[in-house]
N, C-alpha and C. Protein backbone atom coordinates (compact mmCIF):
# COMPACT_ATOMS: atom_id res chain seq x y z
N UNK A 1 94.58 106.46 87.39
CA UNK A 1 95.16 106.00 86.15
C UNK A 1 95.95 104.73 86.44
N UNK A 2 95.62 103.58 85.41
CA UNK A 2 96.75 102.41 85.43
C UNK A 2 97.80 102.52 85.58
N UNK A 3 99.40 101.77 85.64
CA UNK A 3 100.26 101.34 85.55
C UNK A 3 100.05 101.47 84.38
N UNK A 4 99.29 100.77 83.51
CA UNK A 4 99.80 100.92 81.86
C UNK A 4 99.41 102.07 81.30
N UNK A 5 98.47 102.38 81.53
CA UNK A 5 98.18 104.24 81.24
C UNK A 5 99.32 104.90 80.96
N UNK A 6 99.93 105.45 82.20
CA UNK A 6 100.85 105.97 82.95
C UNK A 6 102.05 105.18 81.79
N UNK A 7 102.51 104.46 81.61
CA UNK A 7 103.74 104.05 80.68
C UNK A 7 103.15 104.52 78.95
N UNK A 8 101.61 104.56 78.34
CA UNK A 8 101.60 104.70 77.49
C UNK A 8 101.86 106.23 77.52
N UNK A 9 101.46 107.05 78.29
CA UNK A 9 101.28 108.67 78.36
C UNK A 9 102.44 109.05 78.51
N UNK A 10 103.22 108.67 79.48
CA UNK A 10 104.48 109.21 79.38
C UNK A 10 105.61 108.44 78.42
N UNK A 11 105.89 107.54 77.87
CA UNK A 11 107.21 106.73 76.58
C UNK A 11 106.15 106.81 75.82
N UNK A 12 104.76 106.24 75.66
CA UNK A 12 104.23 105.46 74.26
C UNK A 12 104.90 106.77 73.24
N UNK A 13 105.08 107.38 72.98
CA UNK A 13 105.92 107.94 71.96
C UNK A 13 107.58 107.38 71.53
N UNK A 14 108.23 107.14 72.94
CA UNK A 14 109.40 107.00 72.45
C UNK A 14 109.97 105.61 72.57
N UNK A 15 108.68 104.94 73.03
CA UNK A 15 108.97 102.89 72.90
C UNK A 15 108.21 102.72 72.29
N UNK A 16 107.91 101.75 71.66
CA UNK A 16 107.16 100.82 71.07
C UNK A 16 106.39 99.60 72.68
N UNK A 17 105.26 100.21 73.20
CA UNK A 17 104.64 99.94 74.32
C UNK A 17 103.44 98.56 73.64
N UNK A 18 103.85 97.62 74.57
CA UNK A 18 103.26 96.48 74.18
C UNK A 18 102.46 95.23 75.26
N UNK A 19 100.85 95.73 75.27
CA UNK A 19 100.43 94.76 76.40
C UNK A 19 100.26 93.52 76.13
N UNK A 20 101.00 92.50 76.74
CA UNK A 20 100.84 90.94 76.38
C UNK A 20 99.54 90.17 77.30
N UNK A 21 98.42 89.89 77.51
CA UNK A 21 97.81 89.68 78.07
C UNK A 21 98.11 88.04 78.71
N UNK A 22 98.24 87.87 80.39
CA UNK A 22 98.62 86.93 81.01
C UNK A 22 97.45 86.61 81.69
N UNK A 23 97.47 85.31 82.71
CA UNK A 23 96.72 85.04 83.59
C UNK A 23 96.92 85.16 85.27
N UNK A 24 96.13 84.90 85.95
CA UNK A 24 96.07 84.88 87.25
C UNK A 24 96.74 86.52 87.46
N UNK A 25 96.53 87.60 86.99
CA UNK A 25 97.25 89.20 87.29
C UNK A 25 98.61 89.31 87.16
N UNK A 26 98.98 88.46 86.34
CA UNK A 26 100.46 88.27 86.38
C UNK A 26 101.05 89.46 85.52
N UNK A 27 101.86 90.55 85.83
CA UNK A 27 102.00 91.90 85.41
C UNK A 27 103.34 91.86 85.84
N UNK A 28 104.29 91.92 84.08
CA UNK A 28 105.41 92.23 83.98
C UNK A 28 106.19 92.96 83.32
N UNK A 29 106.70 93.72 83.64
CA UNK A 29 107.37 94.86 82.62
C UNK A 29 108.75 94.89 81.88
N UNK A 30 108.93 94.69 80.80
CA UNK A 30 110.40 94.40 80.05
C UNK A 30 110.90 95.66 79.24
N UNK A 31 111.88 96.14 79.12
CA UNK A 31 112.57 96.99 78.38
C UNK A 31 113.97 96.42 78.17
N UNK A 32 114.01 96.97 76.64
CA UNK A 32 115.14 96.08 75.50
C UNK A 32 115.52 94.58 76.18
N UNK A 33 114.06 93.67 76.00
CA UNK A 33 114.40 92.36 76.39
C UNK A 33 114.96 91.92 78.10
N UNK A 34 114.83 93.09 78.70
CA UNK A 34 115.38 92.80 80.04
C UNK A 34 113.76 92.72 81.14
N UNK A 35 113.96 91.98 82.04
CA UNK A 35 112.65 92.17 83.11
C UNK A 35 113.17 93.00 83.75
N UNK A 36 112.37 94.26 84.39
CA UNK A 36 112.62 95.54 85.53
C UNK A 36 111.45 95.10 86.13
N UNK A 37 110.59 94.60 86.01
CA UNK A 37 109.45 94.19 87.05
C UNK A 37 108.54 93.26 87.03
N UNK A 38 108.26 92.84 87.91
CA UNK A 38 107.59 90.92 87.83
C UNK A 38 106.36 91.02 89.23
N UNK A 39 105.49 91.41 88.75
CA UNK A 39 104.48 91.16 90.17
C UNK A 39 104.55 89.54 90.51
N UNK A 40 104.71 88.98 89.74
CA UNK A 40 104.38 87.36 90.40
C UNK A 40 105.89 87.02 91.04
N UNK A 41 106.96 87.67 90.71
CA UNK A 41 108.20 87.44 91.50
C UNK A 41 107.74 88.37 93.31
N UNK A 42 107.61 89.43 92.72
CA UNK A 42 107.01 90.63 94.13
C UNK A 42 105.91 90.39 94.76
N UNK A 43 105.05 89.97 94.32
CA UNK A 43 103.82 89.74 95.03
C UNK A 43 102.66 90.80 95.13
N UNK A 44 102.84 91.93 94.59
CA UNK A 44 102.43 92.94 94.67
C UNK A 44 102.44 94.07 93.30
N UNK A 45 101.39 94.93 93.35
CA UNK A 45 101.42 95.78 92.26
C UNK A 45 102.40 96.53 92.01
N UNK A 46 102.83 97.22 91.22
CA UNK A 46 104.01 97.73 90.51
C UNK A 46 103.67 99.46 91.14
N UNK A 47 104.53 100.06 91.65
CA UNK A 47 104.61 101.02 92.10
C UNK A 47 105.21 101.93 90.95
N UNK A 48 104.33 103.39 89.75
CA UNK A 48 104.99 103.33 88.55
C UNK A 48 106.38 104.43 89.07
N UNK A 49 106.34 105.02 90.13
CA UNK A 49 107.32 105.93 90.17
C UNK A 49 108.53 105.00 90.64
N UNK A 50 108.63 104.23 91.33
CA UNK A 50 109.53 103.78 91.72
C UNK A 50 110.29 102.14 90.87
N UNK A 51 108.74 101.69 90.67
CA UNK A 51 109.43 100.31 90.08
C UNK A 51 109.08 99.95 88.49
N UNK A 52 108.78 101.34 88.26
CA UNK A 52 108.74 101.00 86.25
C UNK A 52 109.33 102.75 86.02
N UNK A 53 109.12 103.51 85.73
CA UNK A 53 109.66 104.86 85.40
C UNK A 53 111.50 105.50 85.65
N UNK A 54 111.73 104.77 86.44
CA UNK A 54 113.39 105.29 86.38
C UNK A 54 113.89 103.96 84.89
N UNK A 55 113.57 102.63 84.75
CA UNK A 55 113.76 101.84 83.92
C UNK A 55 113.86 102.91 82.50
N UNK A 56 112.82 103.00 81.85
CA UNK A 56 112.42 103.99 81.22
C UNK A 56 112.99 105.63 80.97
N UNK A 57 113.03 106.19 82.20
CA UNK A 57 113.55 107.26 81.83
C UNK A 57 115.32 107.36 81.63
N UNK A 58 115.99 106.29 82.07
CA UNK A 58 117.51 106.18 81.52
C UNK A 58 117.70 106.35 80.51
C-alpha cells in the first residue's frame, strides 16, 4: 500500500486529504498549512509510521 493510501485509510475521514500532483517525485506532506514532510528536502521516501502518522495522529 502507498504512502497516500495509508493517509487516506487511516484520517481520510477526519482531514480533508488532498493530492496535489508535482514533478520530478517531489512528495510533500502538509497539515493545517504546516510542512511535516518534504522528500525533495530528505531525499528519500516518506517512511508512513514514522515521518507522516504521529503528524496526524496529535
Amino acid at each position: 500500500m502507498s504512502t497516500a493510501e495509508q493517509i487516506f485509510e487511516e484520517f481520510g475521514q477526519k482531514y480533508a486529504v488532498h493530492l496535489i500532483p508535482g514533478s520530478g517525485g517531489v512528495f510533500e506532506v502538509m497539515v493545517g498549512g504546516e510542512l511535516v514532510y518534504s522528500k525533495k528536502a530528505t531525499g528519500r521516501h516518506a517512511e508512513y509510521e514514522s515521518d507522516i502518522a504521529p503528524h496526524l495522529r496529535s
